[in-house]
C-alpha atoms as a PDB file:
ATOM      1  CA  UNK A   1       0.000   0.000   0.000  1.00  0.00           C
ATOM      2  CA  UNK A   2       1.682   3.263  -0.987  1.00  0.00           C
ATOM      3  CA  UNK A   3       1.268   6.625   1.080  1.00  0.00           C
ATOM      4  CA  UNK A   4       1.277  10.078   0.515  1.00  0.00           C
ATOM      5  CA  UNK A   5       2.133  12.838   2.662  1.00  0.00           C
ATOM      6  CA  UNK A   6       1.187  16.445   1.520  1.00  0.00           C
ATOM      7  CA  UNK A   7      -0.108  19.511   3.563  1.00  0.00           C
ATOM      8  CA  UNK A   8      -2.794  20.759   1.136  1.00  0.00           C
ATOM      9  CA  UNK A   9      -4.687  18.906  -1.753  1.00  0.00           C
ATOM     10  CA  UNK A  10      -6.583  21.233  -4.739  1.00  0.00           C
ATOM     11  CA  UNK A  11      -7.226  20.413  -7.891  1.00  0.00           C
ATOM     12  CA  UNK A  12      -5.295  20.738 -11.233  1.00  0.00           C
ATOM     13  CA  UNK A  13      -6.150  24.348 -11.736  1.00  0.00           C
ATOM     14  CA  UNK A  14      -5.229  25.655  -8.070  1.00  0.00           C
ATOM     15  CA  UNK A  15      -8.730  26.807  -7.879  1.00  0.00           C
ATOM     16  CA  UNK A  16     -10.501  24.393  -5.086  1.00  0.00           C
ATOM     17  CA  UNK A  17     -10.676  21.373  -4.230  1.00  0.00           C
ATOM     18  CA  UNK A  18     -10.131  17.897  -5.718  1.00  0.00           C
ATOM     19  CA  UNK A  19     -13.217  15.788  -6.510  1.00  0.00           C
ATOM     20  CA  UNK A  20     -12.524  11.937  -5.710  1.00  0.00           C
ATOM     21  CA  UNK A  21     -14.873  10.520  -7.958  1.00  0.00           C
ATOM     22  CA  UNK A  22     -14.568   6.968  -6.375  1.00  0.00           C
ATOM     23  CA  UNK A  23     -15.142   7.600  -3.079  1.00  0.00           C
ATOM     24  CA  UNK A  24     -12.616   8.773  -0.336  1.00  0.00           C
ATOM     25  CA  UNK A  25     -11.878   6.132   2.501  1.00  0.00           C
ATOM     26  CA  UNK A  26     -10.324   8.812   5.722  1.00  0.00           C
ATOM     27  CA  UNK A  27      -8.440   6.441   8.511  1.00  0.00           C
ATOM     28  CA  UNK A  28      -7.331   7.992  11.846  1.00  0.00           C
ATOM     29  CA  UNK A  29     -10.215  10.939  12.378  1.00  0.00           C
ATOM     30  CA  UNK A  30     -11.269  10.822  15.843  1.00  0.00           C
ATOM     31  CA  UNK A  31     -13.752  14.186  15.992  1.00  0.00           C
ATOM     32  CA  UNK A  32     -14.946  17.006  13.078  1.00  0.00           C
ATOM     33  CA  UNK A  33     -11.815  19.069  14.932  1.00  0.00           C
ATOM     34  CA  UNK A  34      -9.407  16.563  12.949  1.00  0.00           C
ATOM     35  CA  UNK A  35     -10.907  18.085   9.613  1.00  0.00           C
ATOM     36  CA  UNK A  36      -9.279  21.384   8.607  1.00  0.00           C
ATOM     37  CA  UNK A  37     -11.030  23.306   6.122  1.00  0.00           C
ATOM     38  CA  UNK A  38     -13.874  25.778   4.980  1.00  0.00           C
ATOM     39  CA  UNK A  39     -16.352  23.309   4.475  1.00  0.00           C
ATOM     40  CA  UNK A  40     -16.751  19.321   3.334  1.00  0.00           C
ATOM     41  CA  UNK A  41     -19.258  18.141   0.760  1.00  0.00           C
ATOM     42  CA  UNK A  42     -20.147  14.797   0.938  1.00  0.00           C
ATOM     43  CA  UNK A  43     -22.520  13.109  -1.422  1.00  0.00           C
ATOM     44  CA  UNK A  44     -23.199  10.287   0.436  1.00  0.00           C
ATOM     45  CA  UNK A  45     -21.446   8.942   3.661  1.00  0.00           C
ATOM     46  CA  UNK A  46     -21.191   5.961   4.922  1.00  0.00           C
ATOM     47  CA  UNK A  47     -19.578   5.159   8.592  1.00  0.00           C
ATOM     48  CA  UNK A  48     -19.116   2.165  10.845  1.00  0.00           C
ATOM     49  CA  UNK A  49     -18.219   4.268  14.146  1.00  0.00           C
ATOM     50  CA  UNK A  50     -19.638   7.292  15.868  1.00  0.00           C
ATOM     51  CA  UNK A  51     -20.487  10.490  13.867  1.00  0.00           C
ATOM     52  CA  UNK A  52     -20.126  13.360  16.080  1.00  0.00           C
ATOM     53  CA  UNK A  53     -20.787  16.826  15.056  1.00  0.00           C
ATOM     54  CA  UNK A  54     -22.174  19.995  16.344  1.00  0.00           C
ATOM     55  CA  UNK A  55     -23.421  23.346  14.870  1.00  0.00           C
ATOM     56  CA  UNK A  56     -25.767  21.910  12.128  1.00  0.00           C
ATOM     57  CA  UNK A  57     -28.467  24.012  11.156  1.00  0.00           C
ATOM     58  CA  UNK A  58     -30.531  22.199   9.279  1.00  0.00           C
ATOM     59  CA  UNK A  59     -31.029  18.288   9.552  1.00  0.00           C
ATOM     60  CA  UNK A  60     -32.912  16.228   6.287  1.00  0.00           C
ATOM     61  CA  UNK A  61     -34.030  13.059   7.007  1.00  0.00           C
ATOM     62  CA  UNK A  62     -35.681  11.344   4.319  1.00  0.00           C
ATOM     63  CA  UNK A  63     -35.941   8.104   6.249  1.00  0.00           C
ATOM     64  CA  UNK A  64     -36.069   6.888   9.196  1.00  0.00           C
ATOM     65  CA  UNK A  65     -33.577   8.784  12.296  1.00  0.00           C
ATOM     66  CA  UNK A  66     -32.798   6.875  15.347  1.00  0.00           C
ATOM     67  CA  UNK A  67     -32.030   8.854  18.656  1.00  0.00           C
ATOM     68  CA  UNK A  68     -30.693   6.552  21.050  1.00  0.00           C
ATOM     69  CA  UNK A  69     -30.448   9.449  24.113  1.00  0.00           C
ATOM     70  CA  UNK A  70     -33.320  11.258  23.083  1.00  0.00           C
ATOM     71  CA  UNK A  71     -34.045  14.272  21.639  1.00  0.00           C
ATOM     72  CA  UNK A  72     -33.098  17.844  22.350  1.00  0.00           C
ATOM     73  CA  UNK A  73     -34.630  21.218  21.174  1.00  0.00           C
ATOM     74  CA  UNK A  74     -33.197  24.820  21.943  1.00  0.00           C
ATOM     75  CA  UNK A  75     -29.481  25.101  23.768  1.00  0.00           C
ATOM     76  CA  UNK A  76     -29.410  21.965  26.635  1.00  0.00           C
ATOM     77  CA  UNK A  77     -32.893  21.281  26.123  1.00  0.00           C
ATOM     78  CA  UNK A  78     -34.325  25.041  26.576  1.00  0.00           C
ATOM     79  CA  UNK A  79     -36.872  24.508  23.662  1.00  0.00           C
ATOM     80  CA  UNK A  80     -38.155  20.976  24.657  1.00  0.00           C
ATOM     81  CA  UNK A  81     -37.381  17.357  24.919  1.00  0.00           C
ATOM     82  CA  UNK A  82     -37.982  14.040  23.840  1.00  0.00           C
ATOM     83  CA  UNK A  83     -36.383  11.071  26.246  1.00  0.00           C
ATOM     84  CA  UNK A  84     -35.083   7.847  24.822  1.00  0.00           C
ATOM     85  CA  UNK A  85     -38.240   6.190  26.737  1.00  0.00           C
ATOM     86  CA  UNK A  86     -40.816   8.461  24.559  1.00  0.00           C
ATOM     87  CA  UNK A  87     -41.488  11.418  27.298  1.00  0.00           C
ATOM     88  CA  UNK A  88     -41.946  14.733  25.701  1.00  0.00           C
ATOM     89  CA  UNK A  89     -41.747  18.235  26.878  1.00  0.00           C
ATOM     90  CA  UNK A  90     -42.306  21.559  24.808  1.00  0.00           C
ATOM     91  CA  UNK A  91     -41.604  24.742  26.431  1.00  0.00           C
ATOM     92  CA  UNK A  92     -43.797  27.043  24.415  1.00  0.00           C
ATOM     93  CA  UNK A  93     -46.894  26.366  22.459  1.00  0.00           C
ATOM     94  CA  UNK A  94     -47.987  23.830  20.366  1.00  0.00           C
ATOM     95  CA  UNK A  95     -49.606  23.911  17.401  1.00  0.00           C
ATOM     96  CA  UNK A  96     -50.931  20.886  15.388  1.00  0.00           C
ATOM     97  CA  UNK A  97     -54.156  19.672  13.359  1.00  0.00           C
ATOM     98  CA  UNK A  98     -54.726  16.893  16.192  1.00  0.00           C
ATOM     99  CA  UNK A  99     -53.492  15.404  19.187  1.00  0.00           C
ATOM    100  CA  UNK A 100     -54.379  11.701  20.174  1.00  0.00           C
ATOM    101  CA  UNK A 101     -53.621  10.421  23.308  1.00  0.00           C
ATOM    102  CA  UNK A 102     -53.133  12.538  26.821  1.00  0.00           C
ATOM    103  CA  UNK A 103     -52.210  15.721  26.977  1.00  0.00           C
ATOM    104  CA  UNK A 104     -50.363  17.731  30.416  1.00  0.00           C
ATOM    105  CA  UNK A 105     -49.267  21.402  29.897  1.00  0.00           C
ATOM    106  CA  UNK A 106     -50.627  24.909  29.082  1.00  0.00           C
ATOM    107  CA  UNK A 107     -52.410  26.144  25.961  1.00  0.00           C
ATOM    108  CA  UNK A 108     -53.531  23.261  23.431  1.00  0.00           C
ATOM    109  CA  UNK A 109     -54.102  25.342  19.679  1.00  0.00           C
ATOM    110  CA  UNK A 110     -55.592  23.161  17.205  1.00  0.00           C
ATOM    111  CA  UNK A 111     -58.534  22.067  14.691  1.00  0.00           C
ATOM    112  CA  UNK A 112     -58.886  18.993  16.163  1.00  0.00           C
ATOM    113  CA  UNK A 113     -57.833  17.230  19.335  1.00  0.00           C
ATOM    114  CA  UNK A 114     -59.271  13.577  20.746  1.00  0.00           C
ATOM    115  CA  UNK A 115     -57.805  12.785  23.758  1.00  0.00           C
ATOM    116  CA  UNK A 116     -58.066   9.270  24.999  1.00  0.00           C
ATOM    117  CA  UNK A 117     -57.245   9.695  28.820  1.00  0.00           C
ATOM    118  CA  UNK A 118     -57.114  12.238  31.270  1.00  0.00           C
ATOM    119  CA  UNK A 119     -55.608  15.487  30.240  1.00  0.00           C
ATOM    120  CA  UNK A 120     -54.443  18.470  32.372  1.00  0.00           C
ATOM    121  CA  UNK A 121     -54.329  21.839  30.986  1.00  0.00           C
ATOM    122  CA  UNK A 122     -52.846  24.435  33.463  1.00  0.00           C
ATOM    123  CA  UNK A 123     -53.459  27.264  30.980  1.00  0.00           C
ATOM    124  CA  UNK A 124     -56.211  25.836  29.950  1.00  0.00           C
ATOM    125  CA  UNK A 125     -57.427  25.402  26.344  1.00  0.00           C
ATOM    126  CA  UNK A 126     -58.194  27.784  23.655  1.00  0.00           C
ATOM    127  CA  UNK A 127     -60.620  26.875  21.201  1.00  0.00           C
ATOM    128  CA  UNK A 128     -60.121  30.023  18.318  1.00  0.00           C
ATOM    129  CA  UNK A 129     -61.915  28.577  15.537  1.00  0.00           C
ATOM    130  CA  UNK A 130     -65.028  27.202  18.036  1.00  0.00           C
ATOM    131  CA  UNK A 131     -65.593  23.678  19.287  1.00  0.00           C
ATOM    132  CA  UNK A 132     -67.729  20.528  19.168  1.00  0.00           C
ATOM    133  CA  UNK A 133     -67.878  19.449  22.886  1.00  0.00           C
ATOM    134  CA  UNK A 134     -68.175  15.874  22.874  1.00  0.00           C
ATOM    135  CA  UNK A 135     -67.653  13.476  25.940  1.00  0.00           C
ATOM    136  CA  UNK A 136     -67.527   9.609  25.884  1.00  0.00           C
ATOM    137  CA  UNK A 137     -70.556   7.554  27.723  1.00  0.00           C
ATOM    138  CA  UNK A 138     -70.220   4.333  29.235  1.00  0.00           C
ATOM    139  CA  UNK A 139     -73.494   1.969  28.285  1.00  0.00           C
ATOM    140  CA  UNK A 140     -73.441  -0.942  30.228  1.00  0.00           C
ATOM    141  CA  UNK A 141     -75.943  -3.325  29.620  1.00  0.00           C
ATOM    142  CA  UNK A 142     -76.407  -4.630  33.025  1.00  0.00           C
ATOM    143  CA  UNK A 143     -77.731  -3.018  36.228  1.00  0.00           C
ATOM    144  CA  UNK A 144     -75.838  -1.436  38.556  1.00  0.00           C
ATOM    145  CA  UNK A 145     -76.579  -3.183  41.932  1.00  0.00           C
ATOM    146  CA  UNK A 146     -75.461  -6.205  39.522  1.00  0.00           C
ATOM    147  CA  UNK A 147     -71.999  -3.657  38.528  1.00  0.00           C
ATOM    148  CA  UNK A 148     -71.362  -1.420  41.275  1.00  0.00           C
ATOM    149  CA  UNK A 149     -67.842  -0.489  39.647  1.00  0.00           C
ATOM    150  CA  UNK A 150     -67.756   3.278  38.395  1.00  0.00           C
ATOM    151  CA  UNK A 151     -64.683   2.961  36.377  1.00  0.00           C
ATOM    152  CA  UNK A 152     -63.389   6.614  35.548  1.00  0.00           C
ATOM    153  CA  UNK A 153     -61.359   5.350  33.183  1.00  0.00           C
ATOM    154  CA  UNK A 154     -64.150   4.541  30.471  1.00  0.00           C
ATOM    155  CA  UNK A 155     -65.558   7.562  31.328  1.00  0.00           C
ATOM    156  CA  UNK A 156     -67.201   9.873  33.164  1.00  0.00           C
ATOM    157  CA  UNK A 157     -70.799   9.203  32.069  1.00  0.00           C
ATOM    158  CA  UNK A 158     -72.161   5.675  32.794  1.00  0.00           C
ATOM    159  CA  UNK A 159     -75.811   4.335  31.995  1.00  0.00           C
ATOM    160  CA  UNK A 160     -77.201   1.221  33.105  1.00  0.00           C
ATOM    161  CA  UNK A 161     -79.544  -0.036  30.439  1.00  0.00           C
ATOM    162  CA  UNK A 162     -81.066  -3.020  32.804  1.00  0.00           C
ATOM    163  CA  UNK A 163     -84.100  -2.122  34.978  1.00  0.00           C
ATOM    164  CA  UNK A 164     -82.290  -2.165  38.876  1.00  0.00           C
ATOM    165  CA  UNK A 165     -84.027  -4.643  41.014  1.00  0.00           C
ATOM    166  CA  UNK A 166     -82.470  -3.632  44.625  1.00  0.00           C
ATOM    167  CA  UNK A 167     -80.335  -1.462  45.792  1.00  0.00           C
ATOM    168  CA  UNK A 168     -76.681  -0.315  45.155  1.00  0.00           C
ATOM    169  CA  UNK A 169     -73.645   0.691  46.265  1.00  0.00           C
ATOM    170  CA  UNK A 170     -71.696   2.122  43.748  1.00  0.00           C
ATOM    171  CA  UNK A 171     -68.242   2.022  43.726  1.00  0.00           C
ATOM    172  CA  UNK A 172     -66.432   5.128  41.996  1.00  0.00           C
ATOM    173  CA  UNK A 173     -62.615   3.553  40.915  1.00  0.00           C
ATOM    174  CA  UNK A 174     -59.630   4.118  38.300  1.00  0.00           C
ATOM    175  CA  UNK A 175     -57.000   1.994  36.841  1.00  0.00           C
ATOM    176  CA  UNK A 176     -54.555   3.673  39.142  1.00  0.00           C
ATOM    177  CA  UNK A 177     -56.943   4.784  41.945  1.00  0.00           C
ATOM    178  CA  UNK A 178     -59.199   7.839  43.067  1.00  0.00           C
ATOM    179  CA  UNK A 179     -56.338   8.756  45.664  1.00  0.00           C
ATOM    180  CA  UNK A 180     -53.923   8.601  43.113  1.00  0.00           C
ATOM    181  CA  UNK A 181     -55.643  10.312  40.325  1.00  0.00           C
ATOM    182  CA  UNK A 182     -57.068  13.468  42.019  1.00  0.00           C
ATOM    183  CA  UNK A 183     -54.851  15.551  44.322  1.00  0.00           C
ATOM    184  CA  UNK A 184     -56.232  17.799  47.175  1.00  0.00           C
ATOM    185  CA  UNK A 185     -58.248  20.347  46.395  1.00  0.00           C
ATOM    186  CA  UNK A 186     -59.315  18.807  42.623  1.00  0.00           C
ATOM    187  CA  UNK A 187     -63.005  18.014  41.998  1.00  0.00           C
ATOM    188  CA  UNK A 188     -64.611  15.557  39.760  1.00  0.00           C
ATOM    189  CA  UNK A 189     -67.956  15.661  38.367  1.00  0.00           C
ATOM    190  CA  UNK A 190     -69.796  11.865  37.531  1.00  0.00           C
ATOM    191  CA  UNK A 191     -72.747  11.077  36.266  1.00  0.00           C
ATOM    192  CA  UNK A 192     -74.441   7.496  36.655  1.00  0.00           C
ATOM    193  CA  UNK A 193     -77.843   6.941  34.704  1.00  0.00           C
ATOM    194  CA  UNK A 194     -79.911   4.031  36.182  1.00  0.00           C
ATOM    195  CA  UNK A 195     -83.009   2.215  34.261  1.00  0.00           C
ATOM    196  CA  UNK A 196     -85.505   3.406  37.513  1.00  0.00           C
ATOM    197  CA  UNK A 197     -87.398   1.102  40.221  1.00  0.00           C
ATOM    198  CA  UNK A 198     -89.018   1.241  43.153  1.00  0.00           C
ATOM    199  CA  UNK A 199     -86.769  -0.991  45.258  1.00  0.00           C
ATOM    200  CA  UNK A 200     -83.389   0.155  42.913  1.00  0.00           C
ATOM    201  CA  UNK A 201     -81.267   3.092  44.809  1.00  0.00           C
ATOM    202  CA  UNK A 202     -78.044   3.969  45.619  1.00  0.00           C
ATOM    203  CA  UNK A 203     -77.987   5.890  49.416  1.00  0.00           C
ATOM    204  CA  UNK A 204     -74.408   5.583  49.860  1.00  0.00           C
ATOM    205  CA  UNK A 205     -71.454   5.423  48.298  1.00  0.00           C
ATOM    206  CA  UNK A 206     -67.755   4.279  47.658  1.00  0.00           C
ATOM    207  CA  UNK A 207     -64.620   5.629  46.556  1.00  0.00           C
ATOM    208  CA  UNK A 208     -61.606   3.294  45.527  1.00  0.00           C
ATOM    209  CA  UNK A 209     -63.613   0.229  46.985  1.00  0.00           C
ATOM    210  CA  UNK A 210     -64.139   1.849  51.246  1.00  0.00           C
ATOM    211  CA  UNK A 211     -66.828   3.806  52.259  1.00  0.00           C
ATOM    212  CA  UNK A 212     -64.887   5.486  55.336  1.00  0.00           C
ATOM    213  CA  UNK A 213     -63.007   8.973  54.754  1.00  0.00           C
ATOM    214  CA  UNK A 214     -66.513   9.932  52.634  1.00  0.00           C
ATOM    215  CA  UNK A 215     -68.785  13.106  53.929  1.00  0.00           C
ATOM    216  CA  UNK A 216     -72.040  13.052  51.784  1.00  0.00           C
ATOM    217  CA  UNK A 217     -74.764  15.613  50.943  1.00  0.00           C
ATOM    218  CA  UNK A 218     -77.853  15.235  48.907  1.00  0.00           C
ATOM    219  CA  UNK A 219     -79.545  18.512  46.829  1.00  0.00           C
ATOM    220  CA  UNK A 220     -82.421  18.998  48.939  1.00  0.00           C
ATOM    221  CA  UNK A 221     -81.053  17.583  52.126  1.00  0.00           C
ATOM    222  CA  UNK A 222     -82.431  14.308  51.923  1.00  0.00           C
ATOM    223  CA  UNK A 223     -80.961  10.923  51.320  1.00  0.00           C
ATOM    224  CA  UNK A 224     -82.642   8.059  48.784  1.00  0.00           C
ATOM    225  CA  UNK A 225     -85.108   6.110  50.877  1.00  0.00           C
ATOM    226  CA  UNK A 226     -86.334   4.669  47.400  1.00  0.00           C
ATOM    227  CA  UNK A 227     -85.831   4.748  43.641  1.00  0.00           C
ATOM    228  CA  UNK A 228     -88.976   5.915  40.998  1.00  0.00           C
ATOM    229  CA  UNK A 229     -90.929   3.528  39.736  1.00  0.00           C
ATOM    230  CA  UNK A 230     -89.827   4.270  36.016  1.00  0.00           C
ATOM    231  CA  UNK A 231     -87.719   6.217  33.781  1.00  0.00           C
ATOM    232  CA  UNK A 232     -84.482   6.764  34.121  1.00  0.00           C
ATOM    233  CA  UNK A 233     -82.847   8.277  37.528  1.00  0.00           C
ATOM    234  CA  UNK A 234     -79.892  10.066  36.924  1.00  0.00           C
ATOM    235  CA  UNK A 235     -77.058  10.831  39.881  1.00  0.00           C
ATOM    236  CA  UNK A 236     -74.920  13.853  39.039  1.00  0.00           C
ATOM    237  CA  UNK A 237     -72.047  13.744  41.701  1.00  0.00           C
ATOM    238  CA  UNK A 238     -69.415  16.526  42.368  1.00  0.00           C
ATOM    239  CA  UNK A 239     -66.837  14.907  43.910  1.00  0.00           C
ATOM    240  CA  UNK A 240     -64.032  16.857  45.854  1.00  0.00           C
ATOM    241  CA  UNK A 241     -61.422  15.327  47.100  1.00  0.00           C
ATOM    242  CA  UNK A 242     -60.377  17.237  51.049  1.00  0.00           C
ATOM    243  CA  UNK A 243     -57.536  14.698  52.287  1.00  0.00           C
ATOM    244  CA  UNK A 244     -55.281  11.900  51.658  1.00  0.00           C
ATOM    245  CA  UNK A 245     -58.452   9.043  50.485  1.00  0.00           C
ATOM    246  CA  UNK A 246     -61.002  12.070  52.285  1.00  0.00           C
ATOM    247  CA  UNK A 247     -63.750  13.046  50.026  1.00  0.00           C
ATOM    248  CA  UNK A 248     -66.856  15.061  50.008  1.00  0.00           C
ATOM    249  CA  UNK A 249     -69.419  13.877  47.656  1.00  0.00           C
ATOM    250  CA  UNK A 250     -72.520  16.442  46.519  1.00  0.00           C
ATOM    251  CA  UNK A 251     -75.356  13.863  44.893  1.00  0.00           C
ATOM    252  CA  UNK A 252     -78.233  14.830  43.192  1.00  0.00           C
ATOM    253  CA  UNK A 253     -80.684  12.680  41.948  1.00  0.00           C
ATOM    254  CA  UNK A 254     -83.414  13.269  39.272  1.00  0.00           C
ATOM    255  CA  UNK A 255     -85.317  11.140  37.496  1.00  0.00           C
ATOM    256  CA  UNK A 256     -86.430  11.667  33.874  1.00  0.00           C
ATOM    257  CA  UNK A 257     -89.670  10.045  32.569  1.00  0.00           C
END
């Protein structure tokens, strides 16, 4: 294998530099500090080790990038970040035609958003263009002395389609748990549709599967002593949450025939 040694490399006119039309193989280069020059052009290059380089301005990816370490936008992260493990965080505002999935932060600015869990919107959410409000309802097709479980997590609308038969007491529960899910100080509102009768009615209630820690009041001071004997009653329930698995629970029941 020959070798050359030179300082500087142009091509036959003096005027720039050389074009290696069958590649160029470079051996030894341990960082972009190793390269002296104005600027490289490479058409397309291929390398087995690590590519380090700083100070790019623009980035096109035409297929697929892998970031190992995640993802970093602005000086250390300033602008916004996306971990190796999926986690993002923007700084500023976001912008987009949709979101899917859940959403934590300030401002959400869009045409569309569905969001398929609980979202938390300190800034809360500007709708510019105007809205379609649309929340999920759970239909169960059962009665609920038959499925007490009030699981936030399909929703916070559940109707019973089966005419009740006895009473109930309901159990309001999420995947991770009430206690876990609401901090002090947050409220929740639930609704629970029952098919009405007589002897179906739900006096008291639960929260993460125990009765105990729970103060409730009923709209017009008086607690269920029956159900009606048709239609549909409907319980709309503030929840607040006071203490560490302490709630106070406002009920109101109606019934709509």
């Amino acid at each position: 294998m020959s070798k050359i040694k030179v300082d500087r490399i142009s091509n036959r006119a003096g005027t720039g530099a050389p074009e290696f039309v069958n590649g160029l193989k470079v051996v030894g280069l341990t960082s972009v500090a190793d390269v002296v020059g104005g600027a490289a052009t490479f058409t397309e290059l291929t390398t087995t080790g690590t590519l380090t380089y700083e100070d790019v301005t623009n980035v096109d990816v035409i297929g697929l990038a892998t970031y190992r370490s995640g993802v970093q936008f602005g000086v250390a992260g300033v602008g916004g970040t996306i971990t190796a493990d999926g986690n993002t965080t923007i700084t500023g505002i976001v912008t987009a035609a949709g979101f899917v999935g859940n959403v934590t932060g300030g401002t959400v600015t869009g045409t569309a958003a569905t969001f398929s869990g609980i979202s938390t919107f300190s800034g809360g959410v500007d709708y510019s263009g105007g809205a379609t409000l649309r929340e999920k309802i759970n239909i169960v097709a059962n009665k609920l002395s038959a499925a007490p479980n009030i699981n936030l997590d399909d929703g916070m609308s559940h109707y019973f389609t089966t005419q009740e038969t006895t009473t109930a007491i309901p159990n309001i529960i999420s995947g991770v748990g009430i206690n876990t899910e609401l901090s002090t100080g947050d409220t929740a509102s639930v609704t629970v549709i029952t098919t009405a009768a007589a002897g179906g009615y739900s006096a008291k209630w639960k929260v993460d599967g125990v009765d105990t820690g729970i103060t409730t009041s009923w709209v017009g001071g008086s607690v269920p002593t029956a159900g009606n004997a048709s239609g549909l009653d409907t319980y709309a329930l503030t929840l607040i949450k006071t203490g560490n698995a302490a709630y106070t629970i406002i009920n109101n029941l109606v019934n709509s025939a």
